[in-house]
PDB file of N, CA and C in Angstrom:
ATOM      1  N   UNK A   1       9.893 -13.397  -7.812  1.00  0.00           N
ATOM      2  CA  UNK A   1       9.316 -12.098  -8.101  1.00  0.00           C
ATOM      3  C   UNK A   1       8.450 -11.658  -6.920  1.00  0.00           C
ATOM      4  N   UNK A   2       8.413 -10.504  -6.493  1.00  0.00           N
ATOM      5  CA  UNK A   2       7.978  -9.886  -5.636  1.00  0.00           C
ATOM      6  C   UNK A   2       6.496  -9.187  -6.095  1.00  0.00           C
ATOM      7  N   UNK A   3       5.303  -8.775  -5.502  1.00  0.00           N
ATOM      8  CA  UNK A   3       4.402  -7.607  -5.840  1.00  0.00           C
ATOM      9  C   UNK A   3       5.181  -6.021  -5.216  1.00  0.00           C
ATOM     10  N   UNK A   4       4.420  -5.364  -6.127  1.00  0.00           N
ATOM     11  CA  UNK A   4       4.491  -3.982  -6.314  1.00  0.00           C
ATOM     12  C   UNK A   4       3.173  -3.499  -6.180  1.00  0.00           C
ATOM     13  N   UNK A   5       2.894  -2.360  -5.458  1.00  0.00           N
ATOM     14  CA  UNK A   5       2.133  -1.283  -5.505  1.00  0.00           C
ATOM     15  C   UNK A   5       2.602  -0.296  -6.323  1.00  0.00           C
ATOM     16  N   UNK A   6       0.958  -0.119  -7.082  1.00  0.00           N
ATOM     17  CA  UNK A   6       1.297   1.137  -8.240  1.00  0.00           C
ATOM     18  C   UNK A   6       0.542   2.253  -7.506  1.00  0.00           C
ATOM     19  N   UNK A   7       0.713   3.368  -8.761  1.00  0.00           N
ATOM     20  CA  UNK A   7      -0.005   4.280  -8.994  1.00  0.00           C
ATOM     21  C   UNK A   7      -1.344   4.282  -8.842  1.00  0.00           C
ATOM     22  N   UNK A   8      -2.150   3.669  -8.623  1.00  0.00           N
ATOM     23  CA  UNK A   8      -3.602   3.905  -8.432  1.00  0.00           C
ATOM     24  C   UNK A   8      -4.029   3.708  -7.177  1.00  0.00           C
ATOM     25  N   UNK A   9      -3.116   3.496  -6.052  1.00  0.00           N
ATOM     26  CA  UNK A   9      -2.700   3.421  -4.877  1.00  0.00           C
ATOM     27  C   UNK A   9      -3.464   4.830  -4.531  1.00  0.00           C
ATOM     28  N   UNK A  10      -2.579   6.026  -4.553  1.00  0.00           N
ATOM     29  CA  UNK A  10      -2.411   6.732  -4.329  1.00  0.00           C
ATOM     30  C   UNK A  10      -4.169   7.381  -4.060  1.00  0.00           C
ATOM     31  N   UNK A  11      -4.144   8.416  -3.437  1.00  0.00           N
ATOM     32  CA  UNK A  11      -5.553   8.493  -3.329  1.00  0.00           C
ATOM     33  C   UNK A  11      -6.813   7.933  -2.782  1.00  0.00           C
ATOM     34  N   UNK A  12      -6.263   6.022  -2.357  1.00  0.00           N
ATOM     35  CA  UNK A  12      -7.244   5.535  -2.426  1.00  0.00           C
ATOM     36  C   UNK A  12      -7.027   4.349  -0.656  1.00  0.00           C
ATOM     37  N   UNK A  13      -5.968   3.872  -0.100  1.00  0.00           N
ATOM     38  CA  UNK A  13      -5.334   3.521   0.251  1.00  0.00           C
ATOM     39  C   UNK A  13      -6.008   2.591   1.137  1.00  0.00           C
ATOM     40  N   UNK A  14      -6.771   1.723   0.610  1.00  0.00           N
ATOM     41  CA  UNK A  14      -8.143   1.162   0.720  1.00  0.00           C
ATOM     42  C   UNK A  14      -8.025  -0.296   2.306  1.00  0.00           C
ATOM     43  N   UNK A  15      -6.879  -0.019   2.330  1.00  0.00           N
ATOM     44  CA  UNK A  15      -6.111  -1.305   3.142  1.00  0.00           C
ATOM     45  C   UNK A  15      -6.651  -2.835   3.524  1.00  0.00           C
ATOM     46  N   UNK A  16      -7.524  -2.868   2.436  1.00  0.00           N
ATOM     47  CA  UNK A  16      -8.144  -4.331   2.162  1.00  0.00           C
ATOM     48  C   UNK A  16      -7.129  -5.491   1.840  1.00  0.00           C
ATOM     49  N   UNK A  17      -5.596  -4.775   1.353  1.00  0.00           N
ATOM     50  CA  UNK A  17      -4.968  -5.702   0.534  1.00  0.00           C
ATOM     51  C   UNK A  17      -4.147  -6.399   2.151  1.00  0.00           C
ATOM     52  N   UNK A  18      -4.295  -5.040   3.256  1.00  0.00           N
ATOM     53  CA  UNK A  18      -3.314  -5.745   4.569  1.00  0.00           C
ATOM     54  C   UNK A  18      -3.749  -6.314   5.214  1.00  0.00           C
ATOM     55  N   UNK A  19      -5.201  -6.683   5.118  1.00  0.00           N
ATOM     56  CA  UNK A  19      -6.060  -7.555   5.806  1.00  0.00           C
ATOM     57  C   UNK A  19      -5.341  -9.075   5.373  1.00  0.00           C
ATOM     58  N   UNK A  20      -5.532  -9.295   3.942  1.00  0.00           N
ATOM     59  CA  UNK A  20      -5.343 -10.642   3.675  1.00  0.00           C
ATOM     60  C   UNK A  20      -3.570 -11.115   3.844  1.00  0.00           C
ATOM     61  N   UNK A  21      -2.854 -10.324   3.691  1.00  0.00           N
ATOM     62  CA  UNK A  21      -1.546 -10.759   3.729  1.00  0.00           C
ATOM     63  C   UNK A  21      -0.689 -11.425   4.926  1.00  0.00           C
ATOM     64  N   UNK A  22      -0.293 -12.454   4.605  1.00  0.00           N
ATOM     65  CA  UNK A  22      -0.083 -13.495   5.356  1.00  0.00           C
ATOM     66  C   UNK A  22       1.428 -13.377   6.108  1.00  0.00           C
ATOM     67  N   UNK A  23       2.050 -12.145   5.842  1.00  0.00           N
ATOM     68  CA  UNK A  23       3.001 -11.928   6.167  1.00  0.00           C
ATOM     69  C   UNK A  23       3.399 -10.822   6.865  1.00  0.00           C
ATOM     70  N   UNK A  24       2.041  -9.524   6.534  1.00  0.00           N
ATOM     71  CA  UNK A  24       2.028  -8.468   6.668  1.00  0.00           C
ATOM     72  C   UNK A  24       3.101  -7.305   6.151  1.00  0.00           C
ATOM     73  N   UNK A  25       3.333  -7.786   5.297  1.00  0.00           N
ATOM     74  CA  UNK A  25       4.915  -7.015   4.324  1.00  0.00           C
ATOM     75  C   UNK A  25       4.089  -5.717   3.514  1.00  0.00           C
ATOM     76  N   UNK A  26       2.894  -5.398   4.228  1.00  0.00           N
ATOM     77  CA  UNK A  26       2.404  -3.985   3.762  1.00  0.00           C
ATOM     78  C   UNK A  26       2.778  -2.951   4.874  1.00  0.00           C
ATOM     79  N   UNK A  27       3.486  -1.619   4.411  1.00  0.00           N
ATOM     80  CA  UNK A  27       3.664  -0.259   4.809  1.00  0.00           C
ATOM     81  C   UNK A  27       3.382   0.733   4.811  1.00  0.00           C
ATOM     82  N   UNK A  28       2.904   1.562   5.664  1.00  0.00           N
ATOM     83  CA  UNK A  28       2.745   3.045   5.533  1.00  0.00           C
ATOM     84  C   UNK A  28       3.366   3.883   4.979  1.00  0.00           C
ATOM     85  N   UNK A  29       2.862   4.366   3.724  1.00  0.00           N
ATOM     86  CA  UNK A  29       3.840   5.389   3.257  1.00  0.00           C
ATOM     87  C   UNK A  29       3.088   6.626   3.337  1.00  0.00           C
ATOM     88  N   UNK A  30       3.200   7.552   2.774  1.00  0.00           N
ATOM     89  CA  UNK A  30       2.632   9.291   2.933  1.00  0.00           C
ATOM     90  C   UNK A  30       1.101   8.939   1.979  1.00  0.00           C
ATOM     91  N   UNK A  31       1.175   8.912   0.988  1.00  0.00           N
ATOM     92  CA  UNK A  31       0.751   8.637  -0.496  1.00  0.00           C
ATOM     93  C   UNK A  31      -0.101   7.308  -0.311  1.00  0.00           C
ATOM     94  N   UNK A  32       0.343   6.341  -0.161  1.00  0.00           N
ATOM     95  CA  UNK A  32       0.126   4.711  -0.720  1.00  0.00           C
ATOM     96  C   UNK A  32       1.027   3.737   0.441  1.00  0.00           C
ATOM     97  N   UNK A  33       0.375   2.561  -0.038  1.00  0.00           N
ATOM     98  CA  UNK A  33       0.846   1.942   0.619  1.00  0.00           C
ATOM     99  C   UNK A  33       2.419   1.052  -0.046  1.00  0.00           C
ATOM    100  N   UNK A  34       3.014   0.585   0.574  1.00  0.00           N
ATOM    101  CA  UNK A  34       4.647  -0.293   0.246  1.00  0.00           C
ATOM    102  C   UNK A  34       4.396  -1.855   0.373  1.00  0.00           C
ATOM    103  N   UNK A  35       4.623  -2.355  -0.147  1.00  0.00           N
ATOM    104  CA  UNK A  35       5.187  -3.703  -0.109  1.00  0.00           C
ATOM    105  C   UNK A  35       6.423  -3.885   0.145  1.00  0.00           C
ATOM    106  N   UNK A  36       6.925  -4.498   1.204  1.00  0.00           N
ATOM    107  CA  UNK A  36       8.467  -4.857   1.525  1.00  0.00           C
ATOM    108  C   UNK A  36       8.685  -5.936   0.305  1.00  0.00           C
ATOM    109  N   UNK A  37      10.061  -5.594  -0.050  1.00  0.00           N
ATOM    110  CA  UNK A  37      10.307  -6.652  -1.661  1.00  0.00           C
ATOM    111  C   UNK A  37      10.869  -7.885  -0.653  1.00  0.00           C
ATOM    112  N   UNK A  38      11.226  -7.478   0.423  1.00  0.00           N
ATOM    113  CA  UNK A  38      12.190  -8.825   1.340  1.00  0.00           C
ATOM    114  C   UNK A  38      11.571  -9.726   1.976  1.00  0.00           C
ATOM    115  N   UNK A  39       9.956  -8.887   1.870  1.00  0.00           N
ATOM    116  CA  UNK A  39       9.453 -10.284   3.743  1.00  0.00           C
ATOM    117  C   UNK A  39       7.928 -10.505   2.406  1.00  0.00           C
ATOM    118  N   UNK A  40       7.877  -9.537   0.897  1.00  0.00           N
ATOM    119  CA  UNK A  40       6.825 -10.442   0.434  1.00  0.00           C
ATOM    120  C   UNK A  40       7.201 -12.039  -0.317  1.00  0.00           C
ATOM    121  N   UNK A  41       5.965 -12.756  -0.166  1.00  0.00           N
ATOM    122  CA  UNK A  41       6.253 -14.514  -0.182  1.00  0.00           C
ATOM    123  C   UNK A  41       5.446 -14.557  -1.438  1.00  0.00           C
ATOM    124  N   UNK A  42       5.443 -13.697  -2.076  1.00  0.00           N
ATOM    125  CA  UNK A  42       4.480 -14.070  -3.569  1.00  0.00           C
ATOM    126  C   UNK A  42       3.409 -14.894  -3.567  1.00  0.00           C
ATOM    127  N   UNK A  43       2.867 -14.954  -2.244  1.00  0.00           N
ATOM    128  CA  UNK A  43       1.466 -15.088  -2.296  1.00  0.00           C
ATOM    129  C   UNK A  43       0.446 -14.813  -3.691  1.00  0.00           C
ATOM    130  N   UNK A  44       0.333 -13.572  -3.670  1.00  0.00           N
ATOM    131  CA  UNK A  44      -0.976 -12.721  -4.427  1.00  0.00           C
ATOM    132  C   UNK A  44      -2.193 -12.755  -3.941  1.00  0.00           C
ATOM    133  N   UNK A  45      -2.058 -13.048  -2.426  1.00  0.00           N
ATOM    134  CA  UNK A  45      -3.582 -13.421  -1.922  1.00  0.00           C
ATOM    135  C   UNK A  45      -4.115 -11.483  -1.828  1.00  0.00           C
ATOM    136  N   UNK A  46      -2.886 -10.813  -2.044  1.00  0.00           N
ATOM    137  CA  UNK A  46      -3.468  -9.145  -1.983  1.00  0.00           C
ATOM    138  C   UNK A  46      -4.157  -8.792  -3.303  1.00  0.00           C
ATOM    139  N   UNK A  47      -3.779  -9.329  -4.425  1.00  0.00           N
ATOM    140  CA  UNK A  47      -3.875  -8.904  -6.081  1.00  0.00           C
ATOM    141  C   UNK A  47      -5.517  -8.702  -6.055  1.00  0.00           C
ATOM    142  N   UNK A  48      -6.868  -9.494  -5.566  1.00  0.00           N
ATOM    143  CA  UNK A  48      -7.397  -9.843  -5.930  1.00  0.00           C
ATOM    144  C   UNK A  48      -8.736  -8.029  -5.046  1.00  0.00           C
ATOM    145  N   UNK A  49      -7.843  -8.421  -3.693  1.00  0.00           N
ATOM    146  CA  UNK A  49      -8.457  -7.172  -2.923  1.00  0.00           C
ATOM    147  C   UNK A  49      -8.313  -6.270  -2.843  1.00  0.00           C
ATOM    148  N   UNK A  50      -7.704  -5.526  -3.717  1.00  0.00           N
ATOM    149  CA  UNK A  50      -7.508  -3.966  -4.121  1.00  0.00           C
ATOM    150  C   UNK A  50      -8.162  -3.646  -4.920  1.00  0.00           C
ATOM    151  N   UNK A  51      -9.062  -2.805  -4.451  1.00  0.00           N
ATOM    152  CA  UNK A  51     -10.245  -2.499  -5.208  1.00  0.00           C
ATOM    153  C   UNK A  51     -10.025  -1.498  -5.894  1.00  0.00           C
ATOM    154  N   UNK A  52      -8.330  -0.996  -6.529  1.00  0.00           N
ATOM    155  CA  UNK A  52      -8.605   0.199  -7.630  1.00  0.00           C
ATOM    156  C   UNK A  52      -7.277  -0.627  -8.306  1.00  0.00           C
ATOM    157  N   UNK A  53      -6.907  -1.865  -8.463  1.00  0.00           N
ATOM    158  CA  UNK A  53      -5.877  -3.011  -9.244  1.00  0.00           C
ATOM    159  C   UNK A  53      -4.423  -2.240  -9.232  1.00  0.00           C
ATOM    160  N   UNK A  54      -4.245  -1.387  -8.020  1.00  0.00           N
ATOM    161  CA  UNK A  54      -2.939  -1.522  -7.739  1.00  0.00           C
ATOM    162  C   UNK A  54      -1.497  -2.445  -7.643  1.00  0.00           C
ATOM    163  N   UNK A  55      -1.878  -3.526  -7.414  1.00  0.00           N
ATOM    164  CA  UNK A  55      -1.011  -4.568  -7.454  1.00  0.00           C
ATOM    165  C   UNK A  55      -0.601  -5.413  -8.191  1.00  0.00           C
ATOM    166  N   UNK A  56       0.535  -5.690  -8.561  1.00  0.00           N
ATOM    167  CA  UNK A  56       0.947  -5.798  -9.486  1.00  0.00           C
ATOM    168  C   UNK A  56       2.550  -6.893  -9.307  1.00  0.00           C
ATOM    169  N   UNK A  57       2.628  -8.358  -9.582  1.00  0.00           N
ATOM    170  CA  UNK A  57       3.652  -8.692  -9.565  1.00  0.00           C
ATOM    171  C   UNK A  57       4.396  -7.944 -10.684  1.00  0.00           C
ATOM    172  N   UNK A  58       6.095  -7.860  -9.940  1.00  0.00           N
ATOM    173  CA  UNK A  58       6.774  -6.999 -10.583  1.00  0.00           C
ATOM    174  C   UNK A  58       7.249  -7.189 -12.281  1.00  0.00           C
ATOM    175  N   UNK A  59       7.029  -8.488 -12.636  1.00  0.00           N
ATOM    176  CA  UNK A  59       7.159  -9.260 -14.049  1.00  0.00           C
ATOM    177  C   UNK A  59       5.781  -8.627 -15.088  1.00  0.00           C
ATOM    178  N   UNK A  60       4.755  -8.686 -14.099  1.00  0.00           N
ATOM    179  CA  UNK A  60       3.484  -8.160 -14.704  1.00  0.00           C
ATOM    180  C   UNK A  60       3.253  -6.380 -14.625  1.00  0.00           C
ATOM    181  N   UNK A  61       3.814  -5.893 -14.442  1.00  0.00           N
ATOM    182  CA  UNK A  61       3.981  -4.538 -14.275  1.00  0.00           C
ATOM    183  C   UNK A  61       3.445  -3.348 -15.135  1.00  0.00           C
ATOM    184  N   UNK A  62       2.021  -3.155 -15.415  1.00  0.00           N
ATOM    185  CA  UNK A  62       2.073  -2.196 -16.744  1.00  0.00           C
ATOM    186  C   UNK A  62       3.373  -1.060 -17.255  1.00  0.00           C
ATOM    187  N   UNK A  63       3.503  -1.611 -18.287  1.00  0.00           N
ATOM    188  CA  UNK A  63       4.281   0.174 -18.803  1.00  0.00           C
ATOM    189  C   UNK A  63       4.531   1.390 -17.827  1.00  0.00           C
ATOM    190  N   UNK A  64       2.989   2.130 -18.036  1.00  0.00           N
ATOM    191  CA  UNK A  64       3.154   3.091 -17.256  1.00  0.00           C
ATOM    192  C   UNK A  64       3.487   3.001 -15.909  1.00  0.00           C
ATOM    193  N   UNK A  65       3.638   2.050 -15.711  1.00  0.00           N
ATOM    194  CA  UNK A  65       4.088   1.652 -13.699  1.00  0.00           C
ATOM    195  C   UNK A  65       5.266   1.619 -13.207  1.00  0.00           C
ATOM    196  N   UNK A  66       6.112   1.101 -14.613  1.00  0.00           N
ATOM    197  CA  UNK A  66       6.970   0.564 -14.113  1.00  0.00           C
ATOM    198  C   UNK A  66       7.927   0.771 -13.338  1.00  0.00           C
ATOM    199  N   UNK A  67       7.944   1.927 -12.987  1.00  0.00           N
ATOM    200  CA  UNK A  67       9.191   3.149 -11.921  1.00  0.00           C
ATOM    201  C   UNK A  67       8.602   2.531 -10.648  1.00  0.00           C
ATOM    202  N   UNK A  68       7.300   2.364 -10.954  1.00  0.00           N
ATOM    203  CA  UNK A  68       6.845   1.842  -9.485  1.00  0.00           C
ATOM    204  C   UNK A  68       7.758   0.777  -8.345  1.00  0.00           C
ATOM    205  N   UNK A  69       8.256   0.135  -9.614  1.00  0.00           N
ATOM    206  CA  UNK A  69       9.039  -0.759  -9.008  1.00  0.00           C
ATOM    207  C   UNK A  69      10.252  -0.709  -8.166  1.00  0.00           C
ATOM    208  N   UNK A  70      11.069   0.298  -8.589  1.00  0.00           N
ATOM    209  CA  UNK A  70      11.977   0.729  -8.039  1.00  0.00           C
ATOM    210  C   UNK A  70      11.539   1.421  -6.640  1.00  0.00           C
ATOM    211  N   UNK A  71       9.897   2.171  -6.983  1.00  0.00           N
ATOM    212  CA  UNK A  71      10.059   2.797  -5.678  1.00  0.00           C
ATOM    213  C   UNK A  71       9.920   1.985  -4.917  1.00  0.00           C
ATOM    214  N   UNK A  72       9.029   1.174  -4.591  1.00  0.00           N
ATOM    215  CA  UNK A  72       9.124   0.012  -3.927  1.00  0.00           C
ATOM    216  C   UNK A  72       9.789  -0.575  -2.909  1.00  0.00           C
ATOM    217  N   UNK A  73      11.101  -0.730  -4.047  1.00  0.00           N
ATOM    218  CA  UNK A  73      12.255  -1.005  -3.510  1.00  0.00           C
ATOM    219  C   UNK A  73      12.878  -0.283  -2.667  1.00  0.00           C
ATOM    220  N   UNK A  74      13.036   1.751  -3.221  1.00  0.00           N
ATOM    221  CA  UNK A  74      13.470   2.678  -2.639  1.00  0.00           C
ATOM    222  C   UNK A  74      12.864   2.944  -1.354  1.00  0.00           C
ATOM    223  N   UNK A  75      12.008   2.372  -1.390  1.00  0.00           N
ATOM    224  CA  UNK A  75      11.545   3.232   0.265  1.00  0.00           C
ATOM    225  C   UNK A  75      11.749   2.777   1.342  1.00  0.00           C
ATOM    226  N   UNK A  76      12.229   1.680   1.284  1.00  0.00           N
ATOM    227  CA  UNK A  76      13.018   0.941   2.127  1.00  0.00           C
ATOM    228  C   UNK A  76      14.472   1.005   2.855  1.00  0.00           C
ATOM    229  N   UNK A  77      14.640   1.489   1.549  1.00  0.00           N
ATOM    230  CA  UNK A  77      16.372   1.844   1.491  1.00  0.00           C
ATOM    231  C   UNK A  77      16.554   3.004   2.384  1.00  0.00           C
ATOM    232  N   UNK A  78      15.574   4.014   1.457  1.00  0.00           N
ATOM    233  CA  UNK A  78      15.561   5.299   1.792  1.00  0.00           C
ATOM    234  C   UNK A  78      15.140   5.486   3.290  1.00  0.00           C
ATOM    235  N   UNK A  79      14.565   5.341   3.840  1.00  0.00           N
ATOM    236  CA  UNK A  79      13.499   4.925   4.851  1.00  0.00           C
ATOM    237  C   UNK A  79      12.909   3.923   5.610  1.00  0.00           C
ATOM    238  N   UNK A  80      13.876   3.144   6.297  1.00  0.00           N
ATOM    239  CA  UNK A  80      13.818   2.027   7.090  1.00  0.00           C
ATOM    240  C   UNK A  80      12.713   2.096   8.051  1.00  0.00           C
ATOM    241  N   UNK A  81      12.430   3.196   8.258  1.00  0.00           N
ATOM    242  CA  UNK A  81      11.535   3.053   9.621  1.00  0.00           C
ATOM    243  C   UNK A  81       9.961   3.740   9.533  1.00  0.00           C
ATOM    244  N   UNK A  82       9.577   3.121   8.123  1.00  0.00           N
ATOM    245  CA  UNK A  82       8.182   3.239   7.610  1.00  0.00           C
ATOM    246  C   UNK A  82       7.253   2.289   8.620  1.00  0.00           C
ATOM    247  N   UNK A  83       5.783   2.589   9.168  1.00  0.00           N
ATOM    248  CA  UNK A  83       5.599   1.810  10.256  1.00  0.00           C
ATOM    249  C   UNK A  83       4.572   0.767   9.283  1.00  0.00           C
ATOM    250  N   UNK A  84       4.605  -0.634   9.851  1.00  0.00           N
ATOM    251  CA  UNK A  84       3.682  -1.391   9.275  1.00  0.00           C
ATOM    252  C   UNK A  84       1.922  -0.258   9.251  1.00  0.00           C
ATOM    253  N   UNK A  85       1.384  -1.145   8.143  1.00  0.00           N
ATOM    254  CA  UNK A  85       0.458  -0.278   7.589  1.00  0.00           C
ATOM    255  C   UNK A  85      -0.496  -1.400   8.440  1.00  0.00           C
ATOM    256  N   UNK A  86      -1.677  -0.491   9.053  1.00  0.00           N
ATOM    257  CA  UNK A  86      -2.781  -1.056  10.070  1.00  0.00           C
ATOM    258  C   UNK A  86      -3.534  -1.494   8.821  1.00  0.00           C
ATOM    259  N   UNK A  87      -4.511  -2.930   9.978  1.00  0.00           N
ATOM    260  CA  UNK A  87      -6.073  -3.802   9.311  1.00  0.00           C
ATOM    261  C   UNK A  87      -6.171  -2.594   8.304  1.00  0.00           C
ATOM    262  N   UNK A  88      -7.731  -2.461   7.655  1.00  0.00           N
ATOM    263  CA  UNK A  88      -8.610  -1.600   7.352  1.00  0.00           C
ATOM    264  C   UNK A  88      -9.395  -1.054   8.478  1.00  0.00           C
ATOM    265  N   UNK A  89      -9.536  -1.937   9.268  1.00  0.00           N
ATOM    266  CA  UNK A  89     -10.494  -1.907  10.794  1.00  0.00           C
ATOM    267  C   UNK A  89     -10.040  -0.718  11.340  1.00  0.00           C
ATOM    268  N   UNK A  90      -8.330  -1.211  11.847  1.00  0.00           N
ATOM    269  CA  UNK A  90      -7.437   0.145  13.076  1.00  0.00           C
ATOM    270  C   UNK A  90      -7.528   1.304  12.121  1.00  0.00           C
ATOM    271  N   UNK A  91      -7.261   1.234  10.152  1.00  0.00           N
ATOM    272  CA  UNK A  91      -7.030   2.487   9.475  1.00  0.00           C
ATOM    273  C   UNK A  91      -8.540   3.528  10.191  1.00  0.00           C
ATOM    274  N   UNK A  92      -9.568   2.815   9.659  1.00  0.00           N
ATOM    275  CA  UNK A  92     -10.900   3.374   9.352  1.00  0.00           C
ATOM    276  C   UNK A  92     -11.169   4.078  11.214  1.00  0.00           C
ATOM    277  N   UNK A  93     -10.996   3.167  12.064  1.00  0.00           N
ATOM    278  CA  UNK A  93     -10.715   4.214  13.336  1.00  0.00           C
ATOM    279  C   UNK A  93      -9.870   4.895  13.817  1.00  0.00           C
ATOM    280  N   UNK A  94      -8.284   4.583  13.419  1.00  0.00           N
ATOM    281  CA  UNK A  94      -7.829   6.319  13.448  1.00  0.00           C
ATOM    282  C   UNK A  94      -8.230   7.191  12.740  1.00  0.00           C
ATOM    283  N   UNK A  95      -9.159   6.847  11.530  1.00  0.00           N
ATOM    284  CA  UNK A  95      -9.351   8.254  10.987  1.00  0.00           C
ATOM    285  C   UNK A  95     -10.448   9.280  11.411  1.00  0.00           C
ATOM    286  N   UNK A  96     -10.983   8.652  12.720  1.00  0.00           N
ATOM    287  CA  UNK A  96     -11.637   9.575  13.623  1.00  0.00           C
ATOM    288  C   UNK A  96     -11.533  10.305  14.336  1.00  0.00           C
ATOM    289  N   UNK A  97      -9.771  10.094  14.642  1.00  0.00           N
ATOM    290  CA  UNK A  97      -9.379  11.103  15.366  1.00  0.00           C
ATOM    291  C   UNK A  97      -8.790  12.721  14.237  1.00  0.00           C
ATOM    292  N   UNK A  98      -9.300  13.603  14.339  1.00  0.00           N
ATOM    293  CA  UNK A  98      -8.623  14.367  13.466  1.00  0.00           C
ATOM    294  C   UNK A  98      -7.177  14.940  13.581  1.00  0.00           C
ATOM    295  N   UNK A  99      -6.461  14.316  14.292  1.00  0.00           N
ATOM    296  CA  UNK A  99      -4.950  14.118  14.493  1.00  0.00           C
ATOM    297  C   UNK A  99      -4.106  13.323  13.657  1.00  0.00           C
ATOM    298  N   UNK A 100      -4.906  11.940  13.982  1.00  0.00           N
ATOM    299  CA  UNK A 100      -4.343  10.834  13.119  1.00  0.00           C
ATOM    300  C   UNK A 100      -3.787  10.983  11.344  1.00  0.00           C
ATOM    301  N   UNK A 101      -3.071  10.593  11.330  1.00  0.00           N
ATOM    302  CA  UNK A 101      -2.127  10.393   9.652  1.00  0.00           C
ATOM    303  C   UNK A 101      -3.374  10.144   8.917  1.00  0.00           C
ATOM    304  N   UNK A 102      -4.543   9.229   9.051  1.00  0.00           N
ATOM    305  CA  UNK A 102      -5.529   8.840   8.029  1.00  0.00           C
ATOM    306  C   UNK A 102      -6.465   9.874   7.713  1.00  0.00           C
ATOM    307  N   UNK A 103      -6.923  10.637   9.011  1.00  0.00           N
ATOM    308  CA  UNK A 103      -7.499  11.601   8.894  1.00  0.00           C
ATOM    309  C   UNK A 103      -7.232  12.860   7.930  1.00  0.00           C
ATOM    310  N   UNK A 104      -6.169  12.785   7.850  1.00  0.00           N
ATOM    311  CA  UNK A 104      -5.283  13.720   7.441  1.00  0.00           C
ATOM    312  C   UNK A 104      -5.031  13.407   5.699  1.00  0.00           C
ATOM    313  N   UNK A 105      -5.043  11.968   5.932  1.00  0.00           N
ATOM    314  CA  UNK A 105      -4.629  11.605   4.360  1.00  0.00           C
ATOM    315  C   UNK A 105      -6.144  11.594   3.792  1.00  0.00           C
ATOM    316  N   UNK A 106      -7.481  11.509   4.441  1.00  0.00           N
ATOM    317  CA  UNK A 106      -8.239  11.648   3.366  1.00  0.00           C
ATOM    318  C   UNK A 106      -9.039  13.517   3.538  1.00  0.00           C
ATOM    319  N   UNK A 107      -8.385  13.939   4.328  1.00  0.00           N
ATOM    320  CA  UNK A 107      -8.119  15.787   4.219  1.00  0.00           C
ATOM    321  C   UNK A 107      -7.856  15.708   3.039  1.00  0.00           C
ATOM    322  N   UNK A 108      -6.540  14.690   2.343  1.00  0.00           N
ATOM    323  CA  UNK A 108      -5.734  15.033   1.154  1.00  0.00           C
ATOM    324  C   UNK A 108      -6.764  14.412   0.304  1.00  0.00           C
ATOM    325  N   UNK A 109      -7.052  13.722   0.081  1.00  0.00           N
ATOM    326  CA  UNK A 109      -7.753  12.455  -0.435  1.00  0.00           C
ATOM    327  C   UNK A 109      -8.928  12.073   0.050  1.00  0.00           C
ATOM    328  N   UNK A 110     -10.141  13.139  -0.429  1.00  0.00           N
ATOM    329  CA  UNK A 110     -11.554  12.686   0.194  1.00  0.00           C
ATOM    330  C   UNK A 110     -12.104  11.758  -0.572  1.00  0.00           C
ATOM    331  N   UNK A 111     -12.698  10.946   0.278  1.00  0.00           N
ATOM    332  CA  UNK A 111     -13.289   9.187  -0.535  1.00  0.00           C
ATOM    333  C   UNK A 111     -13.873   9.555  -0.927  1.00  0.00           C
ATOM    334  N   UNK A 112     -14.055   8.402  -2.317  1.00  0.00           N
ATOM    335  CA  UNK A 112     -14.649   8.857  -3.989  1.00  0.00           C
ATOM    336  C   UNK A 112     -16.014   8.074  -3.341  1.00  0.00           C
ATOM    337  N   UNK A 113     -17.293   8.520  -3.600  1.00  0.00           N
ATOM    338  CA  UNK A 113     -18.583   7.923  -3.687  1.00  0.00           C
ATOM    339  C   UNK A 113     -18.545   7.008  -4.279  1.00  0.00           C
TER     340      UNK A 113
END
């Protein structure tokens, strides 16, 4: 079984979980971040550092998530050339440039106090 990123992702994209991952099978997506279903090793060393409980092995999956799973899967398919998702460190300084994708994503998504 693989992890999944859910829905509470979105909005928040906290990239604490790509710090710890030992494989780096986290991705940039528009929205949230991806888990590659192929290069994750079922660790769970991410489960614990997502600070809004996005993650989710795919067996453990709430209800309402569960499409999540597929996307997961889909964005891969769909979209091979998603770029690995940076530290928290590199996120938090591109988002100084007001060019940068992060900058931009919390334009979309201003951090919650």
């Amino acid at each position: 079984m693989t992890y999944i990123v859910a829905e509470p992702c979105i909005g928040t994209k906290d990239h604490a979980c790509v710090d710890v991952c030992p494989v780096e099978c986290f991705y940039e997506g528009e929205d949230m971040l991806y888990i590659h279903p192929e290069e994750c090793i079922d660790c769970g060393a991410c489960v614990p550092e997502c600070p809004v409980a996005a993650i989710f092995e795919e067996s453990d999956t709430p209800e309402q998530w569960k499409d999540y799973i597929a996307k997961n899967a889909d964005v891969f398919k769909e979209n091979a050339s998603l770029p690995k998702a940076p530290t928290r460190e590199k996120w938090e300084e591109a988002r100084k440039d007001p060019s940068s994708d992060a900058a931009k994503y919390y334009e979309k998504y201003p951090p919650k106090p």
